[in-house]
Protein backbone atom coordinates (compact mmCIF):
# COMPACT_ATOMS: atom_id res chain seq x y z
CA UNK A 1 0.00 0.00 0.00
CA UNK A 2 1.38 3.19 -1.50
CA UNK A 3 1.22 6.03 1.06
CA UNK A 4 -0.70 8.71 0.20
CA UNK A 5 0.30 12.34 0.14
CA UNK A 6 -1.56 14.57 2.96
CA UNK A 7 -3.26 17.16 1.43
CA UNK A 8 -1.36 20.31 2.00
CA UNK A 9 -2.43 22.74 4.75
CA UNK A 10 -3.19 26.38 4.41
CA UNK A 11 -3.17 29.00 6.70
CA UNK A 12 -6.16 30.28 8.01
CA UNK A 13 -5.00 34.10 7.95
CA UNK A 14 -7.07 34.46 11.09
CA UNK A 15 -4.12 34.73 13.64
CA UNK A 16 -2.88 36.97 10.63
CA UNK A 17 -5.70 39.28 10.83
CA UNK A 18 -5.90 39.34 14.52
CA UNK A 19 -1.72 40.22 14.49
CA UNK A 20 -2.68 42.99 12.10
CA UNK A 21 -5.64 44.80 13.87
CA UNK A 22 -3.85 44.37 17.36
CA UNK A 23 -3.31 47.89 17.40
CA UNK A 24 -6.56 48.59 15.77
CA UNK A 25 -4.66 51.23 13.41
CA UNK A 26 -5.77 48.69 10.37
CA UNK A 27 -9.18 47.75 11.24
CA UNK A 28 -12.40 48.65 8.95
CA UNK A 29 -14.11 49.80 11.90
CA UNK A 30 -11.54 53.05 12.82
CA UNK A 31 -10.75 53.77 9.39
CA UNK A 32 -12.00 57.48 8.94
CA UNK A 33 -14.12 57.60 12.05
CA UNK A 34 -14.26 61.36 13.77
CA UNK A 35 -14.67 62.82 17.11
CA UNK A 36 -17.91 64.81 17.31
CA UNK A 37 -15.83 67.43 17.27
CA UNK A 38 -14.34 69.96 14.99
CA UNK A 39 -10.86 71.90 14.42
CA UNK A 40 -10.87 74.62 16.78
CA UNK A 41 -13.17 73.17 19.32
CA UNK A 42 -11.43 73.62 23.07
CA UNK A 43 -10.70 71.68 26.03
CA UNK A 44 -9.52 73.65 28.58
CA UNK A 45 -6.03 74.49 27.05
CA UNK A 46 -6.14 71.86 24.20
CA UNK A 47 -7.25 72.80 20.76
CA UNK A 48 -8.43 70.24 18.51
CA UNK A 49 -6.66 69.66 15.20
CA UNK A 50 -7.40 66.83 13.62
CA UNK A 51 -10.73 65.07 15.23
CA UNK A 52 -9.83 62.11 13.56
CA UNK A 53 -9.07 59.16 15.71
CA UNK A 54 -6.21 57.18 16.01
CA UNK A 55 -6.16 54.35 17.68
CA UNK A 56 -3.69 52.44 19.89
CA UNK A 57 -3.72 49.93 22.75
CA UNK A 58 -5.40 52.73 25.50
CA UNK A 59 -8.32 53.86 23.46
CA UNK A 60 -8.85 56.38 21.08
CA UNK A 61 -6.61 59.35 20.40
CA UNK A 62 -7.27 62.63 18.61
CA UNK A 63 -4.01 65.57 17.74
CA UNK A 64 -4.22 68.50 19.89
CA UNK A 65 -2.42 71.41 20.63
CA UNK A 66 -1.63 73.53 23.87
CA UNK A 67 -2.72 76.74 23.34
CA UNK A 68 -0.28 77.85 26.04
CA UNK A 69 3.18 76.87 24.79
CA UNK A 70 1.95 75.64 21.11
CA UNK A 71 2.91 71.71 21.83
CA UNK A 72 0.92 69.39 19.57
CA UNK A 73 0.19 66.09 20.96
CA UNK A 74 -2.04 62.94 20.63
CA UNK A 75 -4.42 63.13 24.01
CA UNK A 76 -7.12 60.69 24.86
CA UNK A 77 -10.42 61.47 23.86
CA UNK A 78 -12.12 60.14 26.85
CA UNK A 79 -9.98 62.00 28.87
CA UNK A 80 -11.02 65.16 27.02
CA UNK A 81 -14.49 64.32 27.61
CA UNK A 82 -14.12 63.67 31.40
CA UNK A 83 -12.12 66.68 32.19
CA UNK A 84 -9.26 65.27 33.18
CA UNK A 85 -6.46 66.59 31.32
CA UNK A 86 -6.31 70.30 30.48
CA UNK A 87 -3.41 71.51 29.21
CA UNK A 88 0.04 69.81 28.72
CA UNK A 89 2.62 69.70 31.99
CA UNK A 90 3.80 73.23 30.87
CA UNK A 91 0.79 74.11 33.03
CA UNK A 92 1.43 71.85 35.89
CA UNK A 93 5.19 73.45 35.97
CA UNK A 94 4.07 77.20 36.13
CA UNK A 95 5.34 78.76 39.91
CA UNK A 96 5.62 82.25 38.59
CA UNK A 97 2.02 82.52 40.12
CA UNK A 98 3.28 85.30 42.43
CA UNK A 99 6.25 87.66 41.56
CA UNK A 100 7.44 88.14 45.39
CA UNK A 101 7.40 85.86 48.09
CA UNK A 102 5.48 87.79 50.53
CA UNK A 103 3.01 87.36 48.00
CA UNK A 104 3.27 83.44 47.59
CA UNK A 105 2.98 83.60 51.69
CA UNK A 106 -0.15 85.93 51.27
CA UNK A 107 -1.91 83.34 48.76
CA UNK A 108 -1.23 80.54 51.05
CA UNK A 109 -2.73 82.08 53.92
CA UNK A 110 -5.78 83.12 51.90
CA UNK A 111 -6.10 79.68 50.38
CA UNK A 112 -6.24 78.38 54.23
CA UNK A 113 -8.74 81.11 55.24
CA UNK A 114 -11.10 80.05 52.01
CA UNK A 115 -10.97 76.61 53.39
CA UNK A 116 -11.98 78.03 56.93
CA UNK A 117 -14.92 79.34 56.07
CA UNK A 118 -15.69 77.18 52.90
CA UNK A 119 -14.84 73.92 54.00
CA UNK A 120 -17.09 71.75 56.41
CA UNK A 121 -14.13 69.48 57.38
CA UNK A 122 -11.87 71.93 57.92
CA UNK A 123 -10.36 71.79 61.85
CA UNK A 124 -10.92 75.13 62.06
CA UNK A 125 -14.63 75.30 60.83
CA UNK A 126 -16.60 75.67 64.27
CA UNK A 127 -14.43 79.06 64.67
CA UNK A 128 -15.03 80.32 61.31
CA UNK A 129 -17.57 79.13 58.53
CA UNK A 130 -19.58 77.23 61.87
CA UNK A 131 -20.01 81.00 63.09
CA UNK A 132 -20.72 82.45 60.36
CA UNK A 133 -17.21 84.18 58.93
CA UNK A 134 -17.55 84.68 55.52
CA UNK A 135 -14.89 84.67 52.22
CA UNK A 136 -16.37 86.68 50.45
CA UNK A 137 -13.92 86.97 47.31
CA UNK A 138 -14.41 84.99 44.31
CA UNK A 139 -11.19 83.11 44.38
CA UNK A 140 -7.70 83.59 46.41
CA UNK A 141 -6.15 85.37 43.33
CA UNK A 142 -8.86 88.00 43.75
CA UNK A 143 -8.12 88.42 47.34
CA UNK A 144 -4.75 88.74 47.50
CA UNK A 145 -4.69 91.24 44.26
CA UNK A 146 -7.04 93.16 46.48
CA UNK A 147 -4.44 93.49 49.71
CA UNK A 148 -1.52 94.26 47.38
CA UNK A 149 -3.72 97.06 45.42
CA UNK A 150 -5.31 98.52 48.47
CA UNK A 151 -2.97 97.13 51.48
CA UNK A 152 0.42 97.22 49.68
CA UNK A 153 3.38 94.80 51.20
CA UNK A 154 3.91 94.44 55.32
CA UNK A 155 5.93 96.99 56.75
CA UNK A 156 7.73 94.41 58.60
CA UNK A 157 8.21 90.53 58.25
CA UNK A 158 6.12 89.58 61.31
CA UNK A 159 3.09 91.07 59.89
CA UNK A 160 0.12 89.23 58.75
CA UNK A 161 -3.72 89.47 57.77
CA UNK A 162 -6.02 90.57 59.87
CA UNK A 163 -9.85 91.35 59.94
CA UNK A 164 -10.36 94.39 61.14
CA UNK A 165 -14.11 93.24 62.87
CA UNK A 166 -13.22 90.01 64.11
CA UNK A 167 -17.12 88.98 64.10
CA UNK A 168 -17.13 89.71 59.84
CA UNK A 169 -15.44 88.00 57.01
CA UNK A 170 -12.56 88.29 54.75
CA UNK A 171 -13.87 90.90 52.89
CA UNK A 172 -12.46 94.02 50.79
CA UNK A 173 -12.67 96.39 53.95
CA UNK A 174 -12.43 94.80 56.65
CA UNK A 175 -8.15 93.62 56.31
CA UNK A 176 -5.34 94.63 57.59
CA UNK A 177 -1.67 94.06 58.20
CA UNK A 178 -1.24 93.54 61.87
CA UNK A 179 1.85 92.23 64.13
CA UNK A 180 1.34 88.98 66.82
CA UNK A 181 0.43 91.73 69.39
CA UNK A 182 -2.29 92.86 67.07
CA UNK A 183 -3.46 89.87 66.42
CA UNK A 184 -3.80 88.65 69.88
CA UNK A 185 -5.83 91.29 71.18
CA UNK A 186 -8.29 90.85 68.14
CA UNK A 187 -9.87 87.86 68.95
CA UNK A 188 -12.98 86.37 70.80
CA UNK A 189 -10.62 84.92 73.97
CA UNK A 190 -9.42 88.72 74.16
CA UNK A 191 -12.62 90.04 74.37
CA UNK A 192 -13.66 88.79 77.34
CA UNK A 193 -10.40 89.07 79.10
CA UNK A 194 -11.13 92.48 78.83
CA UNK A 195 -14.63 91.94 80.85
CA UNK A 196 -15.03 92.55 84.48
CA UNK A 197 -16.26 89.35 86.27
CA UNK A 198 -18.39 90.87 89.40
CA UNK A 199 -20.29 87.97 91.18
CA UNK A 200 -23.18 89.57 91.93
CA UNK A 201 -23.85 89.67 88.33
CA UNK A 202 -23.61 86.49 86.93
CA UNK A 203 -25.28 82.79 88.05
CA UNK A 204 -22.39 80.50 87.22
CA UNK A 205 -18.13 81.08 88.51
CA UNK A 206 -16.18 83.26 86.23
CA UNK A 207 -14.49 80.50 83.85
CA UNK A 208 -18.04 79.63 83.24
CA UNK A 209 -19.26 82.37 82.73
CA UNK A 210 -16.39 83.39 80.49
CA UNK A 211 -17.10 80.12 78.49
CA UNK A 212 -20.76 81.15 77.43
CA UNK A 213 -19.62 84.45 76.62
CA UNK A 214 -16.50 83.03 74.14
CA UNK A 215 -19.53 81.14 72.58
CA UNK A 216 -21.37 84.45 71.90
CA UNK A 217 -24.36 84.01 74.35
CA UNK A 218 -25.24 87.29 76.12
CA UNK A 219 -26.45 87.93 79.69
CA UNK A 220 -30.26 87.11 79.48
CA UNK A 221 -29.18 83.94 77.08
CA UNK A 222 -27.30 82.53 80.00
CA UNK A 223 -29.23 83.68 82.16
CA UNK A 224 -32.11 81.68 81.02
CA UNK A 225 -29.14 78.82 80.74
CA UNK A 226 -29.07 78.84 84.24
CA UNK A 227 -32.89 78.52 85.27
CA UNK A 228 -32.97 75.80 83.10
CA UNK A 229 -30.22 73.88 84.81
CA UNK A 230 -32.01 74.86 88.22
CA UNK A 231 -35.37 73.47 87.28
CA UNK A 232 -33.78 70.41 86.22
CA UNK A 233 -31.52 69.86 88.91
CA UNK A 234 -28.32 69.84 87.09
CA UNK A 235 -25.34 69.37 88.71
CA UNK A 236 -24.86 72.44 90.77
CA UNK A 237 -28.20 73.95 90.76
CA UNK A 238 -28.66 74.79 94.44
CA UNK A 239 -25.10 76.85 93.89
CA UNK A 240 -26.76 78.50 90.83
CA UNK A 241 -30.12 78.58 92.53
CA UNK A 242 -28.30 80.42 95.24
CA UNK A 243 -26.29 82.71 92.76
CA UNK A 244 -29.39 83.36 90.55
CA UNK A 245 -31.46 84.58 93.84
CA UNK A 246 -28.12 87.34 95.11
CA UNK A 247 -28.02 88.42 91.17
CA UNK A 248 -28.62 91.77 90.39
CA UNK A 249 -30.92 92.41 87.33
């Protein structure tokens, strides 16, 4: 028995074809297909000039350009979409932001105070924002432009912002350069240190009574705190019962 000759194989071509639309560059399906988009359109600093895609292992990619240092570059379209690129890293590099470095200290400060009144879980909030301090410029740029325009540079290095009214915002008005001495006088804690305590006025001890008065309550407010705490028979209330009887109206 003669043996017979196996019929010669041929390659199926579809590893072949998978090889060659890997990248996707080849396939029918991204061969002149467009971004909705058009030259000219803009994505924060990226300017669209081609919207045609090109595709590559990540996704789809269309040519921009930054319209801030002229760099032309594929960038992800989805990216573009979401937001999440802007500009190329000349942006991300810029710290020419302030031309002095008083200034640079000024916009940190102001970017801390924005926070303080802005910002729920900011340490500081219950003081500031909680009470209801106010930042009242659009953005920290516009605040500190305002103090060098109207305030000018610190006389002296120890110098900082201050609000003039400590019970008001950071508003254009109400700021000041002021020194650690200044500063320390102007605040709620300084206030009351300034107070007379006189027994015979008050139902509670002074460091209580100094306490209520840091939180802003007034006289009548704690006051009415302290009948409260007697017809409840808190602890203490025969001491404030005692207090509230000798108090002077």
């Amino acid at each position: 028995m003669t043996g017979c000759a196996l019929p010669r194989t041929t390659k199926s071509g579809r590893k072949d074809k998978a090889t060659r639309f890997h990248s996707g560059e080849l396939h029918p399906r991204w061969q002149g297909s467009h971004a909705p988009a058009k030259v000219g359109d803009r994505f924060g600093f990226w300017e669209i000039q081609n919207p045609q895609f090109v595709r590559n292992t990540k996704g789809r990619s269309i040519l921009c350009r930054c319209t801030a240092c002229g760099t032309d570059k594929l960038v992800d379209w989805r990216n573009l979409q979401l937001g999440k690129t802007k500009g190329c890293l000349c942006q991300s590099r810029r710290r020419d932001t302030y031309p002095e470095l008083w200034q640079k200290r000024l916009g940190r400060c102001m970017t801390a105070a924005r926070s303080r009144c802005r910002n729920p879980a900011n340490p500081a909030w219950s003081d500031y924002g909680g009470r209801g301090i106010t930042f009242d410029f659009n953005s920290t740029r516009e605040a500190v432009n305002w103090i060098v325009q109207n305030l000018g540079s610190p006389s002296s290095n120890g110098m900082q912002i201050d609000r003039i009214d400590n019970n008001q915002g950071y508003r254009p008005g109400n700021l000041r350069w002021a020194n650690s001495s200044q500063q320390k006088f102007n605040t709620r804690r300084a206030v009351v240190s300034e107070w007379t305590y006189r027994p015979e006025e008050w139902p509670y001890a002074k460091t209580t009574t100094g306490r209520m008065l840091r939180a802003g309550l007034n006289r009548q407010e704690i006051l009415a705190t302290a009948n409260l705490a007697v017809q409840e028979k808190r602890k203490g209330w025969r001491t404030i019962a005692a207090r509230l009887a000798s108090t002077t109206s």
